[in-house]
PDB file of N, CA and C in Angstrom:
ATOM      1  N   UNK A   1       0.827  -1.204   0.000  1.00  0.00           N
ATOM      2  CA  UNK A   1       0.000   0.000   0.000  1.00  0.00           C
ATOM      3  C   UNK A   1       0.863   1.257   0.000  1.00  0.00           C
ATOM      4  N   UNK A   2       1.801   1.067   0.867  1.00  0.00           N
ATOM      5  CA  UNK A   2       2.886   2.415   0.515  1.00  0.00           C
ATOM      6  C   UNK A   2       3.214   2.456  -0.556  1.00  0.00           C
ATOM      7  N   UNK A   3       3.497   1.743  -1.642  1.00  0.00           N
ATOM      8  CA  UNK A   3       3.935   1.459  -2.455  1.00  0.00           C
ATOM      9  C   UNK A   3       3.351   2.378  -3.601  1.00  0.00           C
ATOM     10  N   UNK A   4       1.928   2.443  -3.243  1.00  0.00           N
ATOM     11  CA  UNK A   4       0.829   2.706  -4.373  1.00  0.00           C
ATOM     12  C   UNK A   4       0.739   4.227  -3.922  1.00  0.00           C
ATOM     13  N   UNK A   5       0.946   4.183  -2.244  1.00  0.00           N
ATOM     14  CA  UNK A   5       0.343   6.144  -2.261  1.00  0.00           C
ATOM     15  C   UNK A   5       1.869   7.178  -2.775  1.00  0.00           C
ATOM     16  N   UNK A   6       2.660   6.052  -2.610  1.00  0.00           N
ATOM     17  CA  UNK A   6       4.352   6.836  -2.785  1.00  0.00           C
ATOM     18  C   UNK A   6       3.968   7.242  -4.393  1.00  0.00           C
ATOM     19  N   UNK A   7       3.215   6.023  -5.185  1.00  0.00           N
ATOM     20  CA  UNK A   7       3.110   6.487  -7.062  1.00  0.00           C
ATOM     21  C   UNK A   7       2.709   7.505  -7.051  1.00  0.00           C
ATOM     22  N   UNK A   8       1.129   7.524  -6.545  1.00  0.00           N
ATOM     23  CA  UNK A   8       0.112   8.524  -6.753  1.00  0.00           C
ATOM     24  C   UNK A   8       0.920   9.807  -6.011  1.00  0.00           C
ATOM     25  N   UNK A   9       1.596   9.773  -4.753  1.00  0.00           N
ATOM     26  CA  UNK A   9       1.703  11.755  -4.346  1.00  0.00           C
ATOM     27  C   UNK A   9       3.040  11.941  -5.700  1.00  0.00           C
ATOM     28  N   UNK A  10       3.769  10.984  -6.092  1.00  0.00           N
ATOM     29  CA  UNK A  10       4.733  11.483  -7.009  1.00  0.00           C
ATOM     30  C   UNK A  10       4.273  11.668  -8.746  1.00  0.00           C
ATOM     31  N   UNK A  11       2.831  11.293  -8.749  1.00  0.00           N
ATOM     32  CA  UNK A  11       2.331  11.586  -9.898  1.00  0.00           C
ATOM     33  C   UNK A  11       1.466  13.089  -9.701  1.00  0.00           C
ATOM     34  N   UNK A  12       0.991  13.353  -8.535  1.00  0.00           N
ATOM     35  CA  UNK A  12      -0.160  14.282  -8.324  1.00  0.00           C
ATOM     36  C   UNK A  12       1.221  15.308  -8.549  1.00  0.00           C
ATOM     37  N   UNK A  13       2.254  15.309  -7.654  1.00  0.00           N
ATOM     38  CA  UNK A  13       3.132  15.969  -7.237  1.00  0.00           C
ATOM     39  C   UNK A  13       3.572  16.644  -9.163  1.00  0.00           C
ATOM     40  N   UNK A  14       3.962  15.542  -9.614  1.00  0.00           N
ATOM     41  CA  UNK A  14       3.900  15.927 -11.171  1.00  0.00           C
ATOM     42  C   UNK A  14       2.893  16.694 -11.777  1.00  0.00           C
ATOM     43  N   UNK A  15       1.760  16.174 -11.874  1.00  0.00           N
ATOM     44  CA  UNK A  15       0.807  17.297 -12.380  1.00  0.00           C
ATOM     45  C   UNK A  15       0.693  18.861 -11.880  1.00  0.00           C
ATOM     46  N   UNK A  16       0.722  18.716 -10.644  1.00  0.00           N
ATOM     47  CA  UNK A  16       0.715  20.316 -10.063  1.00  0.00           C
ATOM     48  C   UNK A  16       1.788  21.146 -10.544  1.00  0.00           C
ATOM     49  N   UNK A  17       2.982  20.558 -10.927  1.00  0.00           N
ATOM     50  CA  UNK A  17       4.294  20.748 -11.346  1.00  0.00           C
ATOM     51  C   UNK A  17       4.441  21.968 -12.565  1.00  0.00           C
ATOM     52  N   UNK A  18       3.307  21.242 -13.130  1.00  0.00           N
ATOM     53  CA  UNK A  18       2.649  21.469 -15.004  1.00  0.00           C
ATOM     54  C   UNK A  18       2.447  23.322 -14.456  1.00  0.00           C
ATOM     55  N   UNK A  19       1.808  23.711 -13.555  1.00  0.00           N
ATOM     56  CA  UNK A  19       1.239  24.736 -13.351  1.00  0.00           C
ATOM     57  C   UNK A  19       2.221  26.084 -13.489  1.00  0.00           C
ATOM     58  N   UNK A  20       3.619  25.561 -12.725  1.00  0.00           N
ATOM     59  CA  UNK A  20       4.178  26.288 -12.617  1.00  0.00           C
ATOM     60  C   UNK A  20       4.613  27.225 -14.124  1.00  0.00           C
ATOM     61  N   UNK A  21       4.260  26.530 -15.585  1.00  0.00           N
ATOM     62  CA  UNK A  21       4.323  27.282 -16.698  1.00  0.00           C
ATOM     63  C   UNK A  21       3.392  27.973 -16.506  1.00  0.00           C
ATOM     64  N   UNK A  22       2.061  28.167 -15.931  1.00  0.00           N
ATOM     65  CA  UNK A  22       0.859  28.906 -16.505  1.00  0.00           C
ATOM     66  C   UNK A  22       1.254  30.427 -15.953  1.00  0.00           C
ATOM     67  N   UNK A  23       0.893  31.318 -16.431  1.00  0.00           N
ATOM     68  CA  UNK A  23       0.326  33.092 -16.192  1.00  0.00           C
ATOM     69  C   UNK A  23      -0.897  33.217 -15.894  1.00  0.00           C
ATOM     70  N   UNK A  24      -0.872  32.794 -14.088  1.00  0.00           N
ATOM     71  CA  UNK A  24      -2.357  32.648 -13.615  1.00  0.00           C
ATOM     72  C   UNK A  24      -2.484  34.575 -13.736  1.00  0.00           C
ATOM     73  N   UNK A  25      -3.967  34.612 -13.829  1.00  0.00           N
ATOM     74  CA  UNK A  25      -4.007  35.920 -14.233  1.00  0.00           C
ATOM     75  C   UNK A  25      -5.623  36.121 -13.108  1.00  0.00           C
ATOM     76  N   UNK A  26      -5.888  37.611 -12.899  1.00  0.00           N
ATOM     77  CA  UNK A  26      -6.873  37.833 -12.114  1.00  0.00           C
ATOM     78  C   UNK A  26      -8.181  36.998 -12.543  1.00  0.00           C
ATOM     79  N   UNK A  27      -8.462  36.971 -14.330  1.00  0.00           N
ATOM     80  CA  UNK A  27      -9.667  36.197 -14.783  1.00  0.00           C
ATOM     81  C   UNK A  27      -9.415  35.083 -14.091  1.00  0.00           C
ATOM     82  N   UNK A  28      -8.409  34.063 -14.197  1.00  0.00           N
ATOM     83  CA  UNK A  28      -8.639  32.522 -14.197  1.00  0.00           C
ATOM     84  C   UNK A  28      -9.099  32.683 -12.261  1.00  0.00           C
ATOM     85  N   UNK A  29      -8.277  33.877 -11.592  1.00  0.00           N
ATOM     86  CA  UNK A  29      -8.961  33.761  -9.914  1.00  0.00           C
ATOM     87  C   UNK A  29     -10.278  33.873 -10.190  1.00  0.00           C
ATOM     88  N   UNK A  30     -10.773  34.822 -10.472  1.00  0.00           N
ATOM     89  CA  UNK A  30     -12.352  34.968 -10.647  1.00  0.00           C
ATOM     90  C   UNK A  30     -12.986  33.659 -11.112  1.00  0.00           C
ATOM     91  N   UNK A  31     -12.917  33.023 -12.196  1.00  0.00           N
ATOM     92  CA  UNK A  31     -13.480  32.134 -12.966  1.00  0.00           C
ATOM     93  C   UNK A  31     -13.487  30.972 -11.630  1.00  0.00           C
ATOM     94  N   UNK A  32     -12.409  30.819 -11.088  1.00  0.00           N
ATOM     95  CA  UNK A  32     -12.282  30.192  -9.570  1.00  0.00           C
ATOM     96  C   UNK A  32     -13.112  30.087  -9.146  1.00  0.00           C
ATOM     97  N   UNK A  33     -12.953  31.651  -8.206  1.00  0.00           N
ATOM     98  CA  UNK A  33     -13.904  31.841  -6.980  1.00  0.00           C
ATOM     99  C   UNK A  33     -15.639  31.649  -8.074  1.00  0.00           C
ATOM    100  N   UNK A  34     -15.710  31.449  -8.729  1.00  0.00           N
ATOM    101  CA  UNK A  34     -17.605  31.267  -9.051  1.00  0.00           C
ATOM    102  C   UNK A  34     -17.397  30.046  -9.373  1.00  0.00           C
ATOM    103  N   UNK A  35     -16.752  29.018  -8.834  1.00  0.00           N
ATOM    104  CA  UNK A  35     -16.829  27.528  -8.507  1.00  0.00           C
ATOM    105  C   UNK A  35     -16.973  27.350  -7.249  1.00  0.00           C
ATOM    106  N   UNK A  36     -16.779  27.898  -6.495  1.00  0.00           N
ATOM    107  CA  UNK A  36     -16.663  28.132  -5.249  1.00  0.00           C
ATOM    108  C   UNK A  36     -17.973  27.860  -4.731  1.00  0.00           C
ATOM    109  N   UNK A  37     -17.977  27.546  -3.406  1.00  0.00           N
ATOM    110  CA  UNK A  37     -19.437  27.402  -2.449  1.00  0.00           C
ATOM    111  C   UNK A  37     -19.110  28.964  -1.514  1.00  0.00           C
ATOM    112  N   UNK A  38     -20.089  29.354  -1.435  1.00  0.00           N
ATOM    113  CA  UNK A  38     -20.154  30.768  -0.913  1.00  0.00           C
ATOM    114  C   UNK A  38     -18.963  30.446   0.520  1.00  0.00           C
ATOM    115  N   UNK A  39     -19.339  30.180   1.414  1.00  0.00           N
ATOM    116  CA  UNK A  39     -18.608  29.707   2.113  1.00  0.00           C
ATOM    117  C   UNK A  39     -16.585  30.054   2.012  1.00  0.00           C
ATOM    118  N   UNK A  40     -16.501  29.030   1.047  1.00  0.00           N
ATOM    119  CA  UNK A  40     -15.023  28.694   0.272  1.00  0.00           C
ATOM    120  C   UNK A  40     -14.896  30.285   0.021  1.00  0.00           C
ATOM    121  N   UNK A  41     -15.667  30.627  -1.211  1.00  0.00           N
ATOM    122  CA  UNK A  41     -15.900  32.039  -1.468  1.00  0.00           C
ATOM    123  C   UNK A  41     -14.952  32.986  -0.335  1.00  0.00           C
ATOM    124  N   UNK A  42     -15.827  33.154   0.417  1.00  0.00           N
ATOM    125  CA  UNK A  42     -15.821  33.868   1.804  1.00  0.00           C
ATOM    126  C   UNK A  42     -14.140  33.885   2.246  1.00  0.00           C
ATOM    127  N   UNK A  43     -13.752  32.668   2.929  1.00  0.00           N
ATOM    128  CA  UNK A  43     -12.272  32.417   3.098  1.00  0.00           C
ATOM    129  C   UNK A  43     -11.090  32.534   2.268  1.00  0.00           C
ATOM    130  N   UNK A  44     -11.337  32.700   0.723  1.00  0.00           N
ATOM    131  CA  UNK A  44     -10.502  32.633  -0.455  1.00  0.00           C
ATOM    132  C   UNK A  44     -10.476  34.347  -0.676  1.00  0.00           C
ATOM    133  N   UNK A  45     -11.524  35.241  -0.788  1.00  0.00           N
ATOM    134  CA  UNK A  45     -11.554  36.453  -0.709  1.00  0.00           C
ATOM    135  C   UNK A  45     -10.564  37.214   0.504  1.00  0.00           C
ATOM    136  N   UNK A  46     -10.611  36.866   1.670  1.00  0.00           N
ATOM    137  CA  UNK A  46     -10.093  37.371   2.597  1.00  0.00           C
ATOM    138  C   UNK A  46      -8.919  37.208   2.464  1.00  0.00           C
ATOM    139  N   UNK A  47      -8.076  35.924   1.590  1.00  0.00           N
ATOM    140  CA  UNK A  47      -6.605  35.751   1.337  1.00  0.00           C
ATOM    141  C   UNK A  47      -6.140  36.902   0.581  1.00  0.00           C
ATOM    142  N   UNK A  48      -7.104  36.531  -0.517  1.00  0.00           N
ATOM    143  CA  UNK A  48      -6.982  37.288  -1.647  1.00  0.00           C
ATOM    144  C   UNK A  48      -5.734  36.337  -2.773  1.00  0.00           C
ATOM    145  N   UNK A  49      -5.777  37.196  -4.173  1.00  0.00           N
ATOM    146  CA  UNK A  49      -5.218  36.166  -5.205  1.00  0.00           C
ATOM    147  C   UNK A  49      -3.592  35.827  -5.323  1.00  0.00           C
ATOM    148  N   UNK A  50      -3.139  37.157  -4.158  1.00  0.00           N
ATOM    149  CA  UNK A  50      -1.630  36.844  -4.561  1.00  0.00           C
ATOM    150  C   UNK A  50      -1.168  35.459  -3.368  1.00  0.00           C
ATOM    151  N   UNK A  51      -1.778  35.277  -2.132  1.00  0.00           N
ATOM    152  CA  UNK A  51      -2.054  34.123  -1.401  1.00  0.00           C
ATOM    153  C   UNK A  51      -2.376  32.586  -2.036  1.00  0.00           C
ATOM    154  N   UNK A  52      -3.397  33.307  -2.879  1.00  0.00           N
ATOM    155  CA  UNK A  52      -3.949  31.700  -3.333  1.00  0.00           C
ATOM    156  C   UNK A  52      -3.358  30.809  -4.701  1.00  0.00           C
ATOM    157  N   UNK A  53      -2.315  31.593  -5.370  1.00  0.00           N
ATOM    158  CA  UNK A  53      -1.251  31.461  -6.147  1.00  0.00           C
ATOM    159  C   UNK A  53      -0.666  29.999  -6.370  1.00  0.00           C
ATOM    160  N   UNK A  54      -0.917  29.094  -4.888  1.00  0.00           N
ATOM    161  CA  UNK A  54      -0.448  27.611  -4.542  1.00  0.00           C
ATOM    162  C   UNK A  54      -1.266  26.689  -4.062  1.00  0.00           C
ATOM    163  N   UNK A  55      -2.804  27.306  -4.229  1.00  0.00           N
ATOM    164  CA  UNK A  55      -3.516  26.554  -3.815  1.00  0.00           C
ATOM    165  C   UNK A  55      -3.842  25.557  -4.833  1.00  0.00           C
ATOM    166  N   UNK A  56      -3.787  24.390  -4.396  1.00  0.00           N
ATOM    167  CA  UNK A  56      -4.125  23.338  -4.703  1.00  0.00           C
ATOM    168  C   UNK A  56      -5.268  23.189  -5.738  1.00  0.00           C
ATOM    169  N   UNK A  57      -6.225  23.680  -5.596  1.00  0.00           N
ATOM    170  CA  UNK A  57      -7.747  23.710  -6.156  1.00  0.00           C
ATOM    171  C   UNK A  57      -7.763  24.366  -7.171  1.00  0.00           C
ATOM    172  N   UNK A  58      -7.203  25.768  -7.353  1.00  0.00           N
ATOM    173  CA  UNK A  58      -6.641  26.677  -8.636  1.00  0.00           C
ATOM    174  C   UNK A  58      -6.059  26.563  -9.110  1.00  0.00           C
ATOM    175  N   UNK A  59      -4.704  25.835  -9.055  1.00  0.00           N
ATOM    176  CA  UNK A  59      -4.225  25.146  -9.780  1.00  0.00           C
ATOM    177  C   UNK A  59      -4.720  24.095 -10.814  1.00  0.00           C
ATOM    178  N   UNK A  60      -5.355  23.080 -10.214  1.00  0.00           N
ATOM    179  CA  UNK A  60      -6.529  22.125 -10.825  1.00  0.00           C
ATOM    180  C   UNK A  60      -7.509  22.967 -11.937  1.00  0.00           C
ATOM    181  N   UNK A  61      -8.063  23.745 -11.420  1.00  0.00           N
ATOM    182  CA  UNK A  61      -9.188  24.775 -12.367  1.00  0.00           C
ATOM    183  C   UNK A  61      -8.340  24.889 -12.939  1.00  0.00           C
ATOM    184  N   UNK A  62      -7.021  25.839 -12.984  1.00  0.00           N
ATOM    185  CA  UNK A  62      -6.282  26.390 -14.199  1.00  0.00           C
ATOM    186  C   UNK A  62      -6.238  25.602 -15.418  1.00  0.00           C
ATOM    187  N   UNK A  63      -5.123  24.353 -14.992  1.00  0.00           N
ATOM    188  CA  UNK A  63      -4.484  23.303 -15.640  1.00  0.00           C
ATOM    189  C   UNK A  63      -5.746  22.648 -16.491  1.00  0.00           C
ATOM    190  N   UNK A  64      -6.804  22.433 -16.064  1.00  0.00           N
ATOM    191  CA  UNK A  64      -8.124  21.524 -16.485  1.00  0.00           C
ATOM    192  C   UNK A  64      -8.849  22.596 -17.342  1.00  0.00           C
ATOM    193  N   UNK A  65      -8.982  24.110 -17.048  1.00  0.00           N
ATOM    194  CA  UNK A  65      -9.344  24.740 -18.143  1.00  0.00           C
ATOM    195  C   UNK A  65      -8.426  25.070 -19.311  1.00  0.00           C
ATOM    196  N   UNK A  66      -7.118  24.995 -19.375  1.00  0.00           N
ATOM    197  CA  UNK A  66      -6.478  24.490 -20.345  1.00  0.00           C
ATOM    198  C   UNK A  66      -6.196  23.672 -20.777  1.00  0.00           C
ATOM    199  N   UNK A  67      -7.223  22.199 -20.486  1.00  0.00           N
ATOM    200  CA  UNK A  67      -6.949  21.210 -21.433  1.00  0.00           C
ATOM    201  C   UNK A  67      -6.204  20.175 -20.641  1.00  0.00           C
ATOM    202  N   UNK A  68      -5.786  20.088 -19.479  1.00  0.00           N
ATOM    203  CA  UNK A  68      -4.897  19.095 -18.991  1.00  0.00           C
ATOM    204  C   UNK A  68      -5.741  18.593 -17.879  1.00  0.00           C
ATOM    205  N   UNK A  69      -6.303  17.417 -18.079  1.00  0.00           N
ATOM    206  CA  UNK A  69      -7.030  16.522 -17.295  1.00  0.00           C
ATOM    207  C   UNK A  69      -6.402  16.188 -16.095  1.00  0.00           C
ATOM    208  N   UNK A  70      -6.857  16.082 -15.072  1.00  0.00           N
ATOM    209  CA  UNK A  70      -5.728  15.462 -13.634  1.00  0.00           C
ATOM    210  C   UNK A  70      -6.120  13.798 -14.148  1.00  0.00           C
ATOM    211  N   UNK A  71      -7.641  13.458 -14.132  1.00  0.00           N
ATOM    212  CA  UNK A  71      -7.818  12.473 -14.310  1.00  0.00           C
ATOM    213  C   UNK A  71      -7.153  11.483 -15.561  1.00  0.00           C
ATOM    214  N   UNK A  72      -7.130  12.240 -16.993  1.00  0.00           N
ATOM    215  CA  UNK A  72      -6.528  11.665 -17.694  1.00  0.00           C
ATOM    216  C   UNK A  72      -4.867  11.582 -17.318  1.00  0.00           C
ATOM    217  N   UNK A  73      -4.612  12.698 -17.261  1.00  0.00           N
ATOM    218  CA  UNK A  73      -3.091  12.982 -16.454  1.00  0.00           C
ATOM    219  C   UNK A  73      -2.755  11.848 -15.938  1.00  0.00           C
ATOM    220  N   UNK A  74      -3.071  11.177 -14.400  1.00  0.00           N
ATOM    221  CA  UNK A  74      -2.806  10.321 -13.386  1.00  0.00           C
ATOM    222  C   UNK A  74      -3.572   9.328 -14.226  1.00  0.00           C
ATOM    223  N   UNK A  75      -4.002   8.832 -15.286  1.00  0.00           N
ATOM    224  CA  UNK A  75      -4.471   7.597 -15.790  1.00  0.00           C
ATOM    225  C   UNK A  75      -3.279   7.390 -16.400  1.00  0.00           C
ATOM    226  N   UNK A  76      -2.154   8.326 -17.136  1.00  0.00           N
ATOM    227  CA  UNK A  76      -1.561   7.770 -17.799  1.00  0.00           C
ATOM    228  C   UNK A  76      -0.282   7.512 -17.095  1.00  0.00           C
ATOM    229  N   UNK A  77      -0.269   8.025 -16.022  1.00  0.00           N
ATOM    230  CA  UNK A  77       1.234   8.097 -15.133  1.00  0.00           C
ATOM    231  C   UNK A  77       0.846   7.068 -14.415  1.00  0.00           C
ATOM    232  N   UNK A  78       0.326   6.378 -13.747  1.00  0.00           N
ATOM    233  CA  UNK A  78      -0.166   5.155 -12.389  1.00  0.00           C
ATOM    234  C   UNK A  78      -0.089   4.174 -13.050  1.00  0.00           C
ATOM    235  N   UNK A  79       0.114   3.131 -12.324  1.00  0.00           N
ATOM    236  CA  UNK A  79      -0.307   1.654 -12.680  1.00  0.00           C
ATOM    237  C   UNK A  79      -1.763   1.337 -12.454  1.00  0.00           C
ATOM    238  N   UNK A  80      -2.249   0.359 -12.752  1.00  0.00           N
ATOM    239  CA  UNK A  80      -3.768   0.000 -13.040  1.00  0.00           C
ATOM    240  C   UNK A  80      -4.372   0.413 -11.586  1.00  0.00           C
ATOM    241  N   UNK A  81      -3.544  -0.565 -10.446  1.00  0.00           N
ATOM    242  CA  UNK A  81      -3.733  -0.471  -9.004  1.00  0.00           C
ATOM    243  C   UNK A  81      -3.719   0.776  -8.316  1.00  0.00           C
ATOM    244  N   UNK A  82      -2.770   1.817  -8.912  1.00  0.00           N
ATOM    245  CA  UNK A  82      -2.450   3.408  -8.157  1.00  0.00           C
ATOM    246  C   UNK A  82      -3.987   3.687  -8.575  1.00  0.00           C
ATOM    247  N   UNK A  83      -4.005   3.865  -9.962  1.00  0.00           N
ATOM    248  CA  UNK A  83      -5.431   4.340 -10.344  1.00  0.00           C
ATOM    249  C   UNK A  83      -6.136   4.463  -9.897  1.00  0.00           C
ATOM    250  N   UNK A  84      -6.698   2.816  -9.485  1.00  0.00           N
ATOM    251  CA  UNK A  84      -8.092   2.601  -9.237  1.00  0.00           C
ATOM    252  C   UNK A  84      -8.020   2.981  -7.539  1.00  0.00           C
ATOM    253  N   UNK A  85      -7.051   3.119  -6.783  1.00  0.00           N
ATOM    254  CA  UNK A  85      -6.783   3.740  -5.440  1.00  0.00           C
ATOM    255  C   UNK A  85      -6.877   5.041  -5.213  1.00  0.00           C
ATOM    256  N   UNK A  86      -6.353   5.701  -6.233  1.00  0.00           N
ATOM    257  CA  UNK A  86      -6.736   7.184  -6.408  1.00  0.00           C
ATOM    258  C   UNK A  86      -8.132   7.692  -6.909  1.00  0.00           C
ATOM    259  N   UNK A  87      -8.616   6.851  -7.625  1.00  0.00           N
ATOM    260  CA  UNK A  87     -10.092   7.254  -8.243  1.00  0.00           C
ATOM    261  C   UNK A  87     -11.050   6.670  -7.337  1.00  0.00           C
ATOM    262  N   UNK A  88     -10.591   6.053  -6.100  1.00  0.00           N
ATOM    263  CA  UNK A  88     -11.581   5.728  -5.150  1.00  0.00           C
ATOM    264  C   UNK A  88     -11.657   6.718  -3.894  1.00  0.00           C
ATOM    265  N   UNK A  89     -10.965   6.963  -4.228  1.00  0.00           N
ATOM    266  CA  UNK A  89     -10.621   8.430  -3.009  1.00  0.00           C
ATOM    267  C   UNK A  89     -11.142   9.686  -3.601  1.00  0.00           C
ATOM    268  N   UNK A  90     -11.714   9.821  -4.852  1.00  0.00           N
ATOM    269  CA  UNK A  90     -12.403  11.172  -5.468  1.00  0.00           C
ATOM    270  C   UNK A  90     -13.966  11.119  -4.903  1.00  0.00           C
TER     271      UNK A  90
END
């Protein structure tokens, strides 16, 4: 089992990686925050965008509105077993 979460954080770890090319820009925060649950909303505003720069979740939005799937992503990096361990945890 270590075996499988060591694949998956060194594949996730890869994808997030991808981000560091993008020019997150004020639109893609906005386009964000109105995914957001008011709530989320609420706590992400008070950071504000130069804070949320590494968040995890915007990153994901970014990368996925340009075309780069996490899911396809980590389908093609995992073994059958990481996969189906990681896609049970979504």
């Amino acid at each position: 089992m270590a075996d499988l979460l060591s694949e998956i954080t060194s594949a996730a770890k890869a994808y997030y990686a991808q981000a560091s090319k993008l020019q997150l820009t004020a639109q893609d925060f906005y386009a964000w925050l109105a995914s957001l649950s008011t709530e989320r909303r609420a706590a992400v505003l008070k950071r504000g965008f130069n804070d949320q720069r590494t968040e995890p979740t915007l990153l994901r939005y970014c990368l996925e509105a340009r075309g780069c799937s996490m899911w396809r992503f980590m389908r093609e990096q995992l073994s059958a077993e990481a996969f189906a361990l990681w896609a049970d945890q979504l």
